[in-house]
Each structure stands twice: as structure tokens, then as C-alpha cells.
N, C-alpha and C. Protein backbone atom coordinates (compact mmCIF):
# COMPACT_ATOMS: atom_id res chain seq x y z
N UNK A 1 76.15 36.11 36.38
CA UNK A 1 76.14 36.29 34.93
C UNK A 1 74.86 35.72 34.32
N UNK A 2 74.21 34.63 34.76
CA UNK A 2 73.23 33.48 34.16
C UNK A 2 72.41 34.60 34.69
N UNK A 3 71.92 35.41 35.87
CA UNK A 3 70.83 35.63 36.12
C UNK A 3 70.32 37.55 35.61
N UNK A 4 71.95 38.04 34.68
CA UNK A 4 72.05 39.42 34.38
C UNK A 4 71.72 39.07 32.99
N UNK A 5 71.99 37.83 32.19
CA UNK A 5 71.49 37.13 31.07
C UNK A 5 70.17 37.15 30.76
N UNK A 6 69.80 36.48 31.66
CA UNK A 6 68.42 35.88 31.56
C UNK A 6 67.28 37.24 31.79
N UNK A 7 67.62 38.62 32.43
CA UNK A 7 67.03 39.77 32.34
C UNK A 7 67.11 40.57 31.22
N UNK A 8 68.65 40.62 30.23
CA UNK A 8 68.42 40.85 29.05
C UNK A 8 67.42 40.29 27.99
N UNK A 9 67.13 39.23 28.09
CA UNK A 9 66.82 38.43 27.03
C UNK A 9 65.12 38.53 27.18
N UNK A 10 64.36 38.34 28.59
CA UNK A 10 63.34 37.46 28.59
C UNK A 10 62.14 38.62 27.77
N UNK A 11 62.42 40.23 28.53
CA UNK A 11 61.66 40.89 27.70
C UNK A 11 61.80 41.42 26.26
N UNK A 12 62.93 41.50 25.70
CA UNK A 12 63.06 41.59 23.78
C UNK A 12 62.61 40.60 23.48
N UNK A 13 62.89 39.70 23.98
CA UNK A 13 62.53 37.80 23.20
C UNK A 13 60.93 38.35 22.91
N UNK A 14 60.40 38.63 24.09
CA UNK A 14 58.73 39.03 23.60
C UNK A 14 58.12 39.42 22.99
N UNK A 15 58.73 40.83 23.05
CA UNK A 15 58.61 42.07 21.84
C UNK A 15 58.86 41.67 20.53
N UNK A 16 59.60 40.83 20.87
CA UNK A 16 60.78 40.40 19.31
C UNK A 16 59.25 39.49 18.38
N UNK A 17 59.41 38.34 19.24
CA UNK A 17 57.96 37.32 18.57
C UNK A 17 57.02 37.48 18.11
N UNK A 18 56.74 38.98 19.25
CA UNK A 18 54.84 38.94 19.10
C UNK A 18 55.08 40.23 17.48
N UNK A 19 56.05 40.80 17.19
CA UNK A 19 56.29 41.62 16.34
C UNK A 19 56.65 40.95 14.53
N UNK A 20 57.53 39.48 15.03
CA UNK A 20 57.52 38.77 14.17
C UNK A 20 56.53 38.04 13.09
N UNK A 21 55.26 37.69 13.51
CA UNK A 21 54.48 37.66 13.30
C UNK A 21 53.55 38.31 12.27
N UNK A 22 54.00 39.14 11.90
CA UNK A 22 53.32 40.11 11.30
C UNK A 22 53.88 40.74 9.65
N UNK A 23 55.73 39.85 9.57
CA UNK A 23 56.18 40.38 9.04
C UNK A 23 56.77 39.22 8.24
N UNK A 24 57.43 39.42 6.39
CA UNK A 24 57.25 38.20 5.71
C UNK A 24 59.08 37.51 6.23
N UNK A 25 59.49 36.65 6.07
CA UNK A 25 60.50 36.65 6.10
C UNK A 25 62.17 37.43 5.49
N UNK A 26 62.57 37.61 5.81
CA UNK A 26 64.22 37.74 5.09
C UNK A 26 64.33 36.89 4.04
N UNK A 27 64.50 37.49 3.14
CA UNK A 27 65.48 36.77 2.02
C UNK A 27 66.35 37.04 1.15
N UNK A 28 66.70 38.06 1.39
CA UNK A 28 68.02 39.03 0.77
C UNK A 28 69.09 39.39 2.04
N UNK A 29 70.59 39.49 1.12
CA UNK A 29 71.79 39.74 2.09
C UNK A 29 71.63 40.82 3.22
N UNK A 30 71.92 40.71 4.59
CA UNK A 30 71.81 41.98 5.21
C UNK A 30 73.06 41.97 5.83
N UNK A 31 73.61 43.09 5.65
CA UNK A 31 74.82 43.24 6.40
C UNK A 31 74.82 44.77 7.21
N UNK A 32 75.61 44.90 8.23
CA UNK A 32 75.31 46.05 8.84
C UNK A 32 77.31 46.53 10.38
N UNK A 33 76.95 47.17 11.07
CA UNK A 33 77.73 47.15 11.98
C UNK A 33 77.47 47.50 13.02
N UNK A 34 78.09 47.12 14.46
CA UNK A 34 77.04 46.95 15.45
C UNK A 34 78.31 47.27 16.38
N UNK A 35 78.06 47.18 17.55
CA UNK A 35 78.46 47.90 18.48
C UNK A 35 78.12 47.66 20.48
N UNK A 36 78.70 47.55 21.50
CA UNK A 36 77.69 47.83 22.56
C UNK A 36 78.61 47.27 23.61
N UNK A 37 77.87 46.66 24.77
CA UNK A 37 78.25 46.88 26.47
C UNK A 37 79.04 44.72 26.43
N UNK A 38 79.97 44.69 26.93
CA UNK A 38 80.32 43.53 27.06
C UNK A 38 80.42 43.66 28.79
N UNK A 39 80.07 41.96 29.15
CA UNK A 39 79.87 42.35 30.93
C UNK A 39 80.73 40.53 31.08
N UNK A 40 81.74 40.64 31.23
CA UNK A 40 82.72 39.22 31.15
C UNK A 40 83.35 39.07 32.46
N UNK A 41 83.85 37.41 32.28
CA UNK A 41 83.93 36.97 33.60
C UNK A 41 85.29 35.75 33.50
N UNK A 42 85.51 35.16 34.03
CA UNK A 42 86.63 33.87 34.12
C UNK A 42 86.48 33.45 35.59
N UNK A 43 86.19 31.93 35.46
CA UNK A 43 86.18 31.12 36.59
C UNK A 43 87.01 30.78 37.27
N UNK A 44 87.29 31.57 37.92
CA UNK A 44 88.82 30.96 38.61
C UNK A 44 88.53 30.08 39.58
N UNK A 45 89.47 29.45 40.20
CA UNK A 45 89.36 28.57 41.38
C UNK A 45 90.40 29.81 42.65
N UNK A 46 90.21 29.74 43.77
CA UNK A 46 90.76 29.81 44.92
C UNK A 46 90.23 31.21 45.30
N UNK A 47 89.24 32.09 44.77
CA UNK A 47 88.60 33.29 45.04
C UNK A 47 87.77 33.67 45.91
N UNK A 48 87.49 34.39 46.76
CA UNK A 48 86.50 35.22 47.66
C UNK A 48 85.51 35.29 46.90
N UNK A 49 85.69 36.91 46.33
CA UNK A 49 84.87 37.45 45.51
C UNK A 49 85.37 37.81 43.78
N UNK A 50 84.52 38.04 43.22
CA UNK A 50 84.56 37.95 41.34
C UNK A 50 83.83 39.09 41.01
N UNK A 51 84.52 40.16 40.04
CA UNK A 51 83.49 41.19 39.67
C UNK A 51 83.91 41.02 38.16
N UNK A 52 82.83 41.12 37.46
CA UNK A 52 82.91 41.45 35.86
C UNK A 52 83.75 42.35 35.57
N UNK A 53 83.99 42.13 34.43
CA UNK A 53 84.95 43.40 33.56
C UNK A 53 83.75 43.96 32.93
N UNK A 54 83.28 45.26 32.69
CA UNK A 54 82.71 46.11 32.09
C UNK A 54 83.24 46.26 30.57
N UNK A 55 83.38 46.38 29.33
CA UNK A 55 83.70 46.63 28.41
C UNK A 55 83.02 46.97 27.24
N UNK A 56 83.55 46.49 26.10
CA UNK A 56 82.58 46.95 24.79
C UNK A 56 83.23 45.62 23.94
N UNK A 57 82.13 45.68 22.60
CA UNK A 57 82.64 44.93 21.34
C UNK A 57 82.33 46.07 20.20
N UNK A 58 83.01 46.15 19.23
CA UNK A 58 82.76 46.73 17.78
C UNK A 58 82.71 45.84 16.95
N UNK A 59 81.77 45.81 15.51
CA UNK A 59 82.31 45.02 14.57
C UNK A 59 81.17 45.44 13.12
N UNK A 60 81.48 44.30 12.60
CA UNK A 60 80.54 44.28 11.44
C UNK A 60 80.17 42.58 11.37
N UNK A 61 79.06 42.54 10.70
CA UNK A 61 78.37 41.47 10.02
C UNK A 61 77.75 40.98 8.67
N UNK A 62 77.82 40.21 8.23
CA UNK A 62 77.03 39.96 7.05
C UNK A 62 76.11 38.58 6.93
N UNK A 63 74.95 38.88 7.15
CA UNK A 63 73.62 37.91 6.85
C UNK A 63 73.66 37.26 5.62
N UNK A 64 74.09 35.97 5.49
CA UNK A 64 73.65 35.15 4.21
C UNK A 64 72.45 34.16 4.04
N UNK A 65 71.40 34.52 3.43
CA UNK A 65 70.04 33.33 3.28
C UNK A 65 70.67 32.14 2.96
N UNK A 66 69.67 30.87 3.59
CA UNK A 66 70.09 30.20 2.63
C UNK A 66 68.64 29.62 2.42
N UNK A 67 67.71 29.68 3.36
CA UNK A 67 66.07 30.14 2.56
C UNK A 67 65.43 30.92 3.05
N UNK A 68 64.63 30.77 3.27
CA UNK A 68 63.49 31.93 3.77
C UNK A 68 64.02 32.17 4.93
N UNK A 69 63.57 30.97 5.79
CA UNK A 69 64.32 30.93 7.22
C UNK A 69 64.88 30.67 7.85
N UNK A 70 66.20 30.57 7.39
CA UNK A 70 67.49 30.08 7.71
C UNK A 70 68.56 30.79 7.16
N UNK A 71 70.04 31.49 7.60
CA UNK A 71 70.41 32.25 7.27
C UNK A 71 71.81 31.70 7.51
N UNK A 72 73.34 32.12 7.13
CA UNK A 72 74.66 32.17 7.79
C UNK A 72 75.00 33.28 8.39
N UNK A 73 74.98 33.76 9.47
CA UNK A 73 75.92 35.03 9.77
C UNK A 73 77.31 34.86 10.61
N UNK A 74 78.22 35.20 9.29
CA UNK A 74 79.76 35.33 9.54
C UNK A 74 80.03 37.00 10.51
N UNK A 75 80.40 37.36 11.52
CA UNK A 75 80.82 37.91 12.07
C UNK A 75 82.42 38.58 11.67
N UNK A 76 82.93 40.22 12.40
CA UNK A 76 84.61 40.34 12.76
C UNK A 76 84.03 40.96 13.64
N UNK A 77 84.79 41.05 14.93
CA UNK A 77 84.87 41.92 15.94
C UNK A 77 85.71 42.51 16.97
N UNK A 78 85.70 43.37 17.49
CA UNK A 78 86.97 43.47 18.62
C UNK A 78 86.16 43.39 19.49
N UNK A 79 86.58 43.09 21.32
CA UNK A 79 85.98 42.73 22.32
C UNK A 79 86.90 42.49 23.14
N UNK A 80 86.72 43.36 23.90
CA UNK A 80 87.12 43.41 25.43
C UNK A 80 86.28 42.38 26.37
N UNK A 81 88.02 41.45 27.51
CA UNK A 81 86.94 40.66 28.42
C UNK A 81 88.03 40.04 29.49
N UNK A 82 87.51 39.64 30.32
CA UNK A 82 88.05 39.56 31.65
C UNK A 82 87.47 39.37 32.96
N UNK A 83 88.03 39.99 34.05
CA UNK A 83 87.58 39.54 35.25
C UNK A 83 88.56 40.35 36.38
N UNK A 84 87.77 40.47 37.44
CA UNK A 84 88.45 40.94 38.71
C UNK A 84 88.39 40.43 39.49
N UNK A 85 89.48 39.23 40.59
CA UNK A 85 89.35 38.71 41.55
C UNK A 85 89.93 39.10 42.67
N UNK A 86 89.29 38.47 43.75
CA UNK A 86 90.20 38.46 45.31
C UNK A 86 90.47 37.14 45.61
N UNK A 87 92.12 36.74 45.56
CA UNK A 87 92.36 35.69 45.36
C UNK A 87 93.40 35.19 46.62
N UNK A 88 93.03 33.74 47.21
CA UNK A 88 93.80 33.57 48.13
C UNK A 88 94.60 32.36 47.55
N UNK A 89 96.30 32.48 47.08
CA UNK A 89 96.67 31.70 46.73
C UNK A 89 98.08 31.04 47.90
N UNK A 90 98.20 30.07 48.14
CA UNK A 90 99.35 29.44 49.04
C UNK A 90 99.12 30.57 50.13
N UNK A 91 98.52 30.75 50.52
CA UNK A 91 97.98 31.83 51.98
C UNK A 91 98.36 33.12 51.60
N UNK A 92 98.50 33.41 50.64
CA UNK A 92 98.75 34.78 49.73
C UNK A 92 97.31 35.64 49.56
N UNK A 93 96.81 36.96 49.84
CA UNK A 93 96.00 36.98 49.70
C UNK A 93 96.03 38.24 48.49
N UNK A 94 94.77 38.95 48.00
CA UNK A 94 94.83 39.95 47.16
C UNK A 94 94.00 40.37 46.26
N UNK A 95 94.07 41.29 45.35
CA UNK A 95 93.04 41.39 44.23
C UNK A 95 93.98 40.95 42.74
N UNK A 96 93.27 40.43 41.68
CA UNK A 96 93.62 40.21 40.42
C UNK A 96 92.39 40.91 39.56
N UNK A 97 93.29 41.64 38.55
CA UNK A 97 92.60 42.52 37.39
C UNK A 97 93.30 41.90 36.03
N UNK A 98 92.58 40.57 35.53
CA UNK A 98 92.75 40.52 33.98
C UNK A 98 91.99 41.31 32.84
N UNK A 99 92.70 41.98 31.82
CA UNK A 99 92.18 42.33 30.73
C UNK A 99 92.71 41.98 29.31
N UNK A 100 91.65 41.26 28.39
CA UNK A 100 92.52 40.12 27.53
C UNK A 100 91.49 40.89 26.57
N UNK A 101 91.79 41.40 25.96
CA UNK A 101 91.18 42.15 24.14
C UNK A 101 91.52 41.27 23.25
N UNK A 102 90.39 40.80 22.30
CA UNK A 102 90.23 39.44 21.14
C UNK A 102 89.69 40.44 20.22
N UNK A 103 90.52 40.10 18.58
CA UNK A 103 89.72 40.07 17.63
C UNK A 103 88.90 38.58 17.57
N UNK A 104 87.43 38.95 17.27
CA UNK A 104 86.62 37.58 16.98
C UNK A 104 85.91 37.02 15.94
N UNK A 105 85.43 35.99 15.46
CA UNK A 105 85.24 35.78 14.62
C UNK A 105 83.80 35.06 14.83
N UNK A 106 83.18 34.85 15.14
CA UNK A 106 81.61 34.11 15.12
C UNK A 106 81.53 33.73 13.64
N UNK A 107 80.61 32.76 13.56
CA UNK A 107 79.98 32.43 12.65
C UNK A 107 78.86 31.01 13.20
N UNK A 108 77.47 32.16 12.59
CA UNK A 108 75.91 31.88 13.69
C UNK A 108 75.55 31.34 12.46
N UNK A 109 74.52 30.23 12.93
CA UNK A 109 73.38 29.56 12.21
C UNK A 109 72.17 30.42 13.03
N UNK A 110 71.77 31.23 11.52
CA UNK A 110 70.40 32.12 12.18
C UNK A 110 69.40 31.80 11.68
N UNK A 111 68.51 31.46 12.22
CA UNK A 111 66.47 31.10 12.37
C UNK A 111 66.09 31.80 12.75
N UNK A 112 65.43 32.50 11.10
CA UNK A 112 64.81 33.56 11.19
C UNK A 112 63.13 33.73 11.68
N UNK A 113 62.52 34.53 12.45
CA UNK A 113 61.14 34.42 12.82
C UNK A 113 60.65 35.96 12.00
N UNK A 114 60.25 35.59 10.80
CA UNK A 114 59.74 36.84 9.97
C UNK A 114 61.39 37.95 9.81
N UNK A 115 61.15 39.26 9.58
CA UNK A 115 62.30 40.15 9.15
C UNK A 115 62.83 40.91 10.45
N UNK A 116 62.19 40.39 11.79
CA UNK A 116 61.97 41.46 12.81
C UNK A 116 63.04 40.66 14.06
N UNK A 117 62.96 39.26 13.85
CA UNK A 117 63.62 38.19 15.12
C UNK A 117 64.39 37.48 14.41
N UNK A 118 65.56 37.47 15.04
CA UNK A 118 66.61 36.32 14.35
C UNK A 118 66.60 35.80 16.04
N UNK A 119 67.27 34.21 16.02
CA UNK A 119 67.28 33.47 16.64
C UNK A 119 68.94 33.03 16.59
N UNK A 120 69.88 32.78 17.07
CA UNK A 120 71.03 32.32 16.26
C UNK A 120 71.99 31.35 17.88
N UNK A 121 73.25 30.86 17.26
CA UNK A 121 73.65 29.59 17.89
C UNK A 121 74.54 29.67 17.03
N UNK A 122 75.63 29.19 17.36
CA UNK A 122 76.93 28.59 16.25
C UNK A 122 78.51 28.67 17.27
N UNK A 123 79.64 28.52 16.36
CA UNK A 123 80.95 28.15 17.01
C UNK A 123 81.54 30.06 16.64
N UNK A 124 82.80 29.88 17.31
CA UNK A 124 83.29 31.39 17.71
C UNK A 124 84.98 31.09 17.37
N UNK A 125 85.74 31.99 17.10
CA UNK A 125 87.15 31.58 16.93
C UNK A 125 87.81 32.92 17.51
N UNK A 126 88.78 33.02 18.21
CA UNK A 126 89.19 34.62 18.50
C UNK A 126 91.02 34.22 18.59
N UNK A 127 91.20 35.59 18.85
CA UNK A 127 92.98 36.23 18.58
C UNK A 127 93.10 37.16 19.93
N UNK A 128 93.98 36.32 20.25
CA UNK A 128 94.22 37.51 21.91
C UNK A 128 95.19 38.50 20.94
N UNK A 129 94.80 39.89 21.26
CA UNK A 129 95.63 41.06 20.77
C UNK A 129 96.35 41.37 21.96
N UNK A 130 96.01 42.02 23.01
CA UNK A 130 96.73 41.80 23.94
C UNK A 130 96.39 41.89 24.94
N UNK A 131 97.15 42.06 26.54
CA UNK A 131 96.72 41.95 27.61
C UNK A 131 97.18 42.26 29.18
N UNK A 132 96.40 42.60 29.67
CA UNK A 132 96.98 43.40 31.12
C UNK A 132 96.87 42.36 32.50
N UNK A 133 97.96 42.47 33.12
CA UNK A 133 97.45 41.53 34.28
C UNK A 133 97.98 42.62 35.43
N UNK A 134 97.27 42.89 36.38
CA UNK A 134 97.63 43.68 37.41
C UNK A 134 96.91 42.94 39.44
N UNK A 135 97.88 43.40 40.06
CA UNK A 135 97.72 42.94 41.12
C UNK A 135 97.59 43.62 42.07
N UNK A 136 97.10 43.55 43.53
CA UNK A 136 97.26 44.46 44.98
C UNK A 136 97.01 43.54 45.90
N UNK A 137 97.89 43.65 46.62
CA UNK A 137 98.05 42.55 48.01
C UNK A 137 99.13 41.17 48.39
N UNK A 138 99.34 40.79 49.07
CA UNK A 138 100.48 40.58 49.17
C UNK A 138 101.67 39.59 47.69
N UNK A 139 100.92 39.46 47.17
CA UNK A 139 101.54 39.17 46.06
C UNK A 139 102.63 40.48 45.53
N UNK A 140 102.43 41.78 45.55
CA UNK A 140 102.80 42.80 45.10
C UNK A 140 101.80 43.93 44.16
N UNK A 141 102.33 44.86 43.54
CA UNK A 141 101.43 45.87 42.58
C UNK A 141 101.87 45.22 40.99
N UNK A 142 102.22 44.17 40.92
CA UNK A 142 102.53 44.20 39.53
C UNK A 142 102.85 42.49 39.42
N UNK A 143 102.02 41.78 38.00
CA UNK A 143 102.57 40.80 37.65
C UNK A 143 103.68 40.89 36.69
N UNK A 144 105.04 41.39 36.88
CA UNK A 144 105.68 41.76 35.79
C UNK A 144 106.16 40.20 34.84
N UNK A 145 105.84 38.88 35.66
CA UNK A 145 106.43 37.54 34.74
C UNK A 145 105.53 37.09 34.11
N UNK A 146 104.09 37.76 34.34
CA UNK A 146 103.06 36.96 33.68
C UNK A 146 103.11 38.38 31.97
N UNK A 147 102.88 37.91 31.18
CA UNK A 147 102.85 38.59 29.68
C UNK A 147 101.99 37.73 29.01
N UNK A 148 101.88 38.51 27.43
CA UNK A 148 100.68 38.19 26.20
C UNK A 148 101.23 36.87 26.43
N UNK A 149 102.58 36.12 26.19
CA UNK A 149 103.04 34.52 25.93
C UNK A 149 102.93 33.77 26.77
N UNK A 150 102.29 33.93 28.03
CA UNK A 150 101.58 32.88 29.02
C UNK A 150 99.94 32.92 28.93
N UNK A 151 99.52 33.49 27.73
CA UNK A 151 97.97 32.75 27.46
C UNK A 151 98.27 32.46 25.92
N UNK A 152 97.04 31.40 25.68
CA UNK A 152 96.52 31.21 24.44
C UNK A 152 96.31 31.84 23.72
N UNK A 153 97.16 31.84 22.26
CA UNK A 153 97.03 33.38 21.67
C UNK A 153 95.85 33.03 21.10
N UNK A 154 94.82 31.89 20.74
CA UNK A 154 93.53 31.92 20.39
C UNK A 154 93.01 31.09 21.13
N UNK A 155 91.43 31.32 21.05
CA UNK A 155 90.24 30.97 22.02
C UNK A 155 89.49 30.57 21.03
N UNK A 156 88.58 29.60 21.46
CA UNK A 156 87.55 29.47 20.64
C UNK A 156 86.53 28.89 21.15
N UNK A 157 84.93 29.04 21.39
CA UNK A 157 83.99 28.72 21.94
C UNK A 157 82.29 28.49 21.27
N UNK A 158 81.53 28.33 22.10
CA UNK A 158 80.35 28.86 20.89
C UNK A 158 79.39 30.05 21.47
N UNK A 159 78.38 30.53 21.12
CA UNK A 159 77.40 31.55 21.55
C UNK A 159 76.17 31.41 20.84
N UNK A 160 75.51 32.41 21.63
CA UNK A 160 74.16 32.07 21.09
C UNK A 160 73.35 33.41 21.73
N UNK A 161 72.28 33.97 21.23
CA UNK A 161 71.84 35.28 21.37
C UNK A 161 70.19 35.11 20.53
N UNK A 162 70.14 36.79 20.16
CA UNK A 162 68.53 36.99 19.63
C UNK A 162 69.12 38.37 19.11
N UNK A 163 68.66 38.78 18.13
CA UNK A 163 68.53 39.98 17.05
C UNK A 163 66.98 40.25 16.87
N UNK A 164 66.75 41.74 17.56
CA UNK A 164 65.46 42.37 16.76
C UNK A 164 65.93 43.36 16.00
N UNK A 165 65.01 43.82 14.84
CA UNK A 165 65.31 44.57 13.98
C UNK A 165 64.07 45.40 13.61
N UNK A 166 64.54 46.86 14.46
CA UNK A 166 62.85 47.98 13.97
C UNK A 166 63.46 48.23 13.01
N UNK A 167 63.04 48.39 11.49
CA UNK A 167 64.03 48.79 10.83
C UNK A 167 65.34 48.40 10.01
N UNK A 168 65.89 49.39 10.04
CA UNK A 168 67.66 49.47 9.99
C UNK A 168 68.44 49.53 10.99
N UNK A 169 67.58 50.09 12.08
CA UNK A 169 68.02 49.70 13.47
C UNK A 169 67.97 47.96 14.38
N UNK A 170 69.13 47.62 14.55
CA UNK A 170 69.09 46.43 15.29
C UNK A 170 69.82 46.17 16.87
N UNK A 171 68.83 45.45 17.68
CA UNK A 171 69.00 45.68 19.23
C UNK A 171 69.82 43.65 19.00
N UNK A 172 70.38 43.52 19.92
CA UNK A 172 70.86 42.25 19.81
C UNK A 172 71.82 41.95 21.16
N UNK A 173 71.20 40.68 21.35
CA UNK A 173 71.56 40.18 22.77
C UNK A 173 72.23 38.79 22.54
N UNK A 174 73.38 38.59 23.30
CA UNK A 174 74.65 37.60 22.99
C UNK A 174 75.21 36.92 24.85
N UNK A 175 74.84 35.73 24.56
CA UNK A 175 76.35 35.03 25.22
C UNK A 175 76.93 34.22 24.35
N UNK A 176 78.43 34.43 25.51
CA UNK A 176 79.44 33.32 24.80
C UNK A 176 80.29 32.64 25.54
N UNK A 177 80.67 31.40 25.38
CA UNK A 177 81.36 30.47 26.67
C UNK A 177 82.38 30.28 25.43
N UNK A 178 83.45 30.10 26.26
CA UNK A 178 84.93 29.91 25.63
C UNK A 178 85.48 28.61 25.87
N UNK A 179 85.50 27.70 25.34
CA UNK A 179 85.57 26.15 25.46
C UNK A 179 87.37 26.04 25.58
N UNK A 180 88.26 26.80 25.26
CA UNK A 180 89.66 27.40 25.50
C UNK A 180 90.19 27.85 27.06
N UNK A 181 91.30 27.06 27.73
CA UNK A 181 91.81 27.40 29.04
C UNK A 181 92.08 28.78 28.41
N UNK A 182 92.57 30.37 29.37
CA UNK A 182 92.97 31.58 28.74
C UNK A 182 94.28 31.33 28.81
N UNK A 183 94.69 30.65 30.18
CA UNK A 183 96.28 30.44 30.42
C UNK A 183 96.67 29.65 29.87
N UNK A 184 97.71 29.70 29.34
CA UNK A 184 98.78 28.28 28.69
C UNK A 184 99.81 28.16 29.51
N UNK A 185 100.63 28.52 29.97
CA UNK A 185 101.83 28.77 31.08
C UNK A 185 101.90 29.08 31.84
N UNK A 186 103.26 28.55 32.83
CA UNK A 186 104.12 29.53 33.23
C UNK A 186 102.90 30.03 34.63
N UNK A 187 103.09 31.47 34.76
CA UNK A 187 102.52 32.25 36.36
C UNK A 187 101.28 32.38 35.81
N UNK A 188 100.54 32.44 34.73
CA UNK A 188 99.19 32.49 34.13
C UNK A 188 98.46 31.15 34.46
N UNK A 189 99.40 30.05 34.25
CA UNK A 189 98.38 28.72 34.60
C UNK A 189 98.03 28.67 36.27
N UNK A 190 99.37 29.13 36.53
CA UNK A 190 99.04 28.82 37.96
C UNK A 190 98.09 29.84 38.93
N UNK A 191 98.01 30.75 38.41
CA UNK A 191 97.22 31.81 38.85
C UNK A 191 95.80 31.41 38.55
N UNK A 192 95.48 31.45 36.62
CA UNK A 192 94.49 30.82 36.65
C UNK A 192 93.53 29.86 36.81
N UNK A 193 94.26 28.90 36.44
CA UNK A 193 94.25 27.49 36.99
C UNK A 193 93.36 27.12 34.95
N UNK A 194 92.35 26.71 35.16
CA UNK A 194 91.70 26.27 33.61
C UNK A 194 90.76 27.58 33.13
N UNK A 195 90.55 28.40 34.05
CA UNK A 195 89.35 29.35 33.24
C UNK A 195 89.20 29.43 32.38
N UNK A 196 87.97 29.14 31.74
CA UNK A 196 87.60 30.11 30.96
C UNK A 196 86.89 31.25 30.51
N UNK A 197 86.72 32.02 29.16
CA UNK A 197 85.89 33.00 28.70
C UNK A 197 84.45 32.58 29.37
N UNK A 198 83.86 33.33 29.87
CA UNK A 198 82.30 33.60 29.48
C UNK A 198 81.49 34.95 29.45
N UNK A 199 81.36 35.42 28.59
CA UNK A 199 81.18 37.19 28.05
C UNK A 199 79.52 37.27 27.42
N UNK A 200 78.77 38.20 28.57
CA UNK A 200 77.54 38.60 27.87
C UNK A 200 77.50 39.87 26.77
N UNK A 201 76.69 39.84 26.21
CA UNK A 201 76.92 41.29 24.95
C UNK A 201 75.65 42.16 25.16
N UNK A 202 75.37 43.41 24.73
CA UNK A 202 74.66 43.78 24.82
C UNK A 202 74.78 44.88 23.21
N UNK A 203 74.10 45.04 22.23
CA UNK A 203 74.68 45.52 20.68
C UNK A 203 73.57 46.41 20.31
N UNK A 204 74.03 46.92 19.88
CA UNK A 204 73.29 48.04 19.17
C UNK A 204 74.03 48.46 17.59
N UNK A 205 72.95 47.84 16.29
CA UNK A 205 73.49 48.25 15.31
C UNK A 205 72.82 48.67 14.28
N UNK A 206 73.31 48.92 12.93
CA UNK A 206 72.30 49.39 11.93
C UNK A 206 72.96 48.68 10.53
N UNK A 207 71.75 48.70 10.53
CA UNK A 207 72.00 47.71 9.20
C UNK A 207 71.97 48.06 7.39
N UNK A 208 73.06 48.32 6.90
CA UNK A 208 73.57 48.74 5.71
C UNK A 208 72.87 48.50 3.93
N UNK A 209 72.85 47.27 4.32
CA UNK A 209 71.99 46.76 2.96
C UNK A 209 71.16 45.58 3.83
């Protein structure tokens, strides 16, 4: 994840700066809605191998100044996230497929570099809507005891990313670590053990006013 991160970021960050430069700051509301590729994960303990969940986020935003270069952006979003393991538990062996869909809530402290680079960092709050747990191998094809009421119906973590903006068009790159176990109970704790969230973003949006 750290090293599929660190390839999103290193070349926009560039583009983003050397473009910044040139341009006066933000200082009016921008709000817009955005969109794109979520690539998420959960740390489990007792695993082989770990594959990302592939997914998406939707949402909207609204940019508040509070000077030239410094901004609030309050976030809503939906977002898909999860993980696929091969898990050897009490000599049990198998695959695990979690899928846990959050409405979310961000809210970024953004440092602005001219109208073209935002910079941002802040805390995250989310709502498990709901969720799939599926299995293969000797455990069986189905967790039918694990349900939505053996995780945390909220998460909450922080993130941190980069926003360029050609335009009305905006490209924007996100992680987020979930400071929240997912499991609270029951066959979820024990399966999961403490995991948590950690979800890269990849956004594409346009910006309204």
C-alpha cells in the first residue's frame, strides 16, 4: 500500500508546485464533487497472503478560507473498503473476503500553494452502512454468525492527501488510516483480531463555485 501511495503522489506533487507558483492564491468558497478508485486494506494477524479491495468513493466538498492560505475543507462521502485474506486460523485454513461500505465525513486543514495545489491533513469520522463477510476453505462458504452488529458501527481516523486543480477540473490524491478496531465482537473479533482501516483514494472532480 505505502509503496502504490508513494507512486501516486510523487509525480502530481511536482506538476502540482512547479504550476503553483505562478498562480495568486484562493480566497473565495470552492465547493465541487468528486469521485474515483479506492485501493483498501485491513491488517490482520494470522495471514499468508492480503489482496486489496478495489473500489470507489463518491461525494461532495466544500472549501472554506480562512486566509489566503489556509482553508477548512468539510467533506460527505460514500466509500467502499476492505480486504481479501488467506487465513490460517486454529489450523483452519482458507480465504476471507471483507466488504464494509462507510458514509464519511473528513474534515481537512488545507494549505494552500497558490489556486492550483492544496496540501491537506486533518481527522475523519465514518458510519458502517453495511457489510459482507464471505469465506472458502475449511472454515466453510459462508460466515453466516458474523453480521453488520459484530463491527463498529463507526470508525474514525485521520488522512492526508494533495489536490491539483487545472481549472474546474480537480485530480486529488488521499490516504487514510483508521485509528478504530473494524471488529467489536463476537466471530468478527476473533477473525479479525484489532485491524484496522487503511484506504488509498484516487479522485477525480469538478469544481462548482
Amino acid at each position: 500500500m505505502n509503496r502504490l501511495l508513494a507512486k501516486w503522489l510523487v509525480a502530481p506533487a511536482l506538476l502540482g508546485i512547479l504550476m503553483s507558483s505562478k498562480v495568486v492564491a484562493q480566497t473565495t468558497p470552492r465547493t465541487g464533487i468528486k469521485g474515483g478508485l479506492n485501493a483498501s486494506t485491513l491488517y490482520l494477524d494470522n495471514v499468508e497472503e492480503r489482496n486489496e479491495r478495489i473500489g470507489f468513493h463518491i461525494g461532495a466538498f466544500t472549501q472554506i478560507p480562512v486566509t489566503g492560505f489556509f482553508a477548512i475543507q468539510p467533506e460527505l462521502q460514500y466509500s467502499t473498503k476492505g480486504v481479501s485474506a488467506d487465513y490460517n486460523l486454529l489450523g483452519a485454513n482458507g480465504r476471507n473476503s471483507f466488504k464494509l461500505n462507510y458514509v464519511e465525513f473528513p474534515v481537512l486543514a488545507t494549505f494552500k500553494l497558490g489556486n492550483a495545489v492544496d496540501l491537506q491533513a486533518g481527522p475523519y469520522a465514518a458510519y458502517l452502512v453495511n457489510s459482507k463477510v464471505t469465506t472458502e476453505g475449511d472454515l466453510g462458504s459462508n460466515y453466516s454468525n458474523i453480521s453488520r452488529d459484530n463491527f463498529n458501527s463507526f470508525d474514525f481516523g485521520v488522512a492526508g492527501g494533495l489536490n491539483i486543480y487545472f481549472g474546474t477540473v480537480l485530480l486529488g490524491l488521499r490516504y487514510g488510516q483508521g485509528l478504530q478496531p473494524v471488529a467489536n465482537d463476537g466471530a468478527a473479533r476473533l477473525v479479525m483480531g484489532k485491524a484496522k482501516n487503511a484506504t488509498g483514494q484516487v479522485s477525480l472532480g469538478f469544481t462548482i463555485k
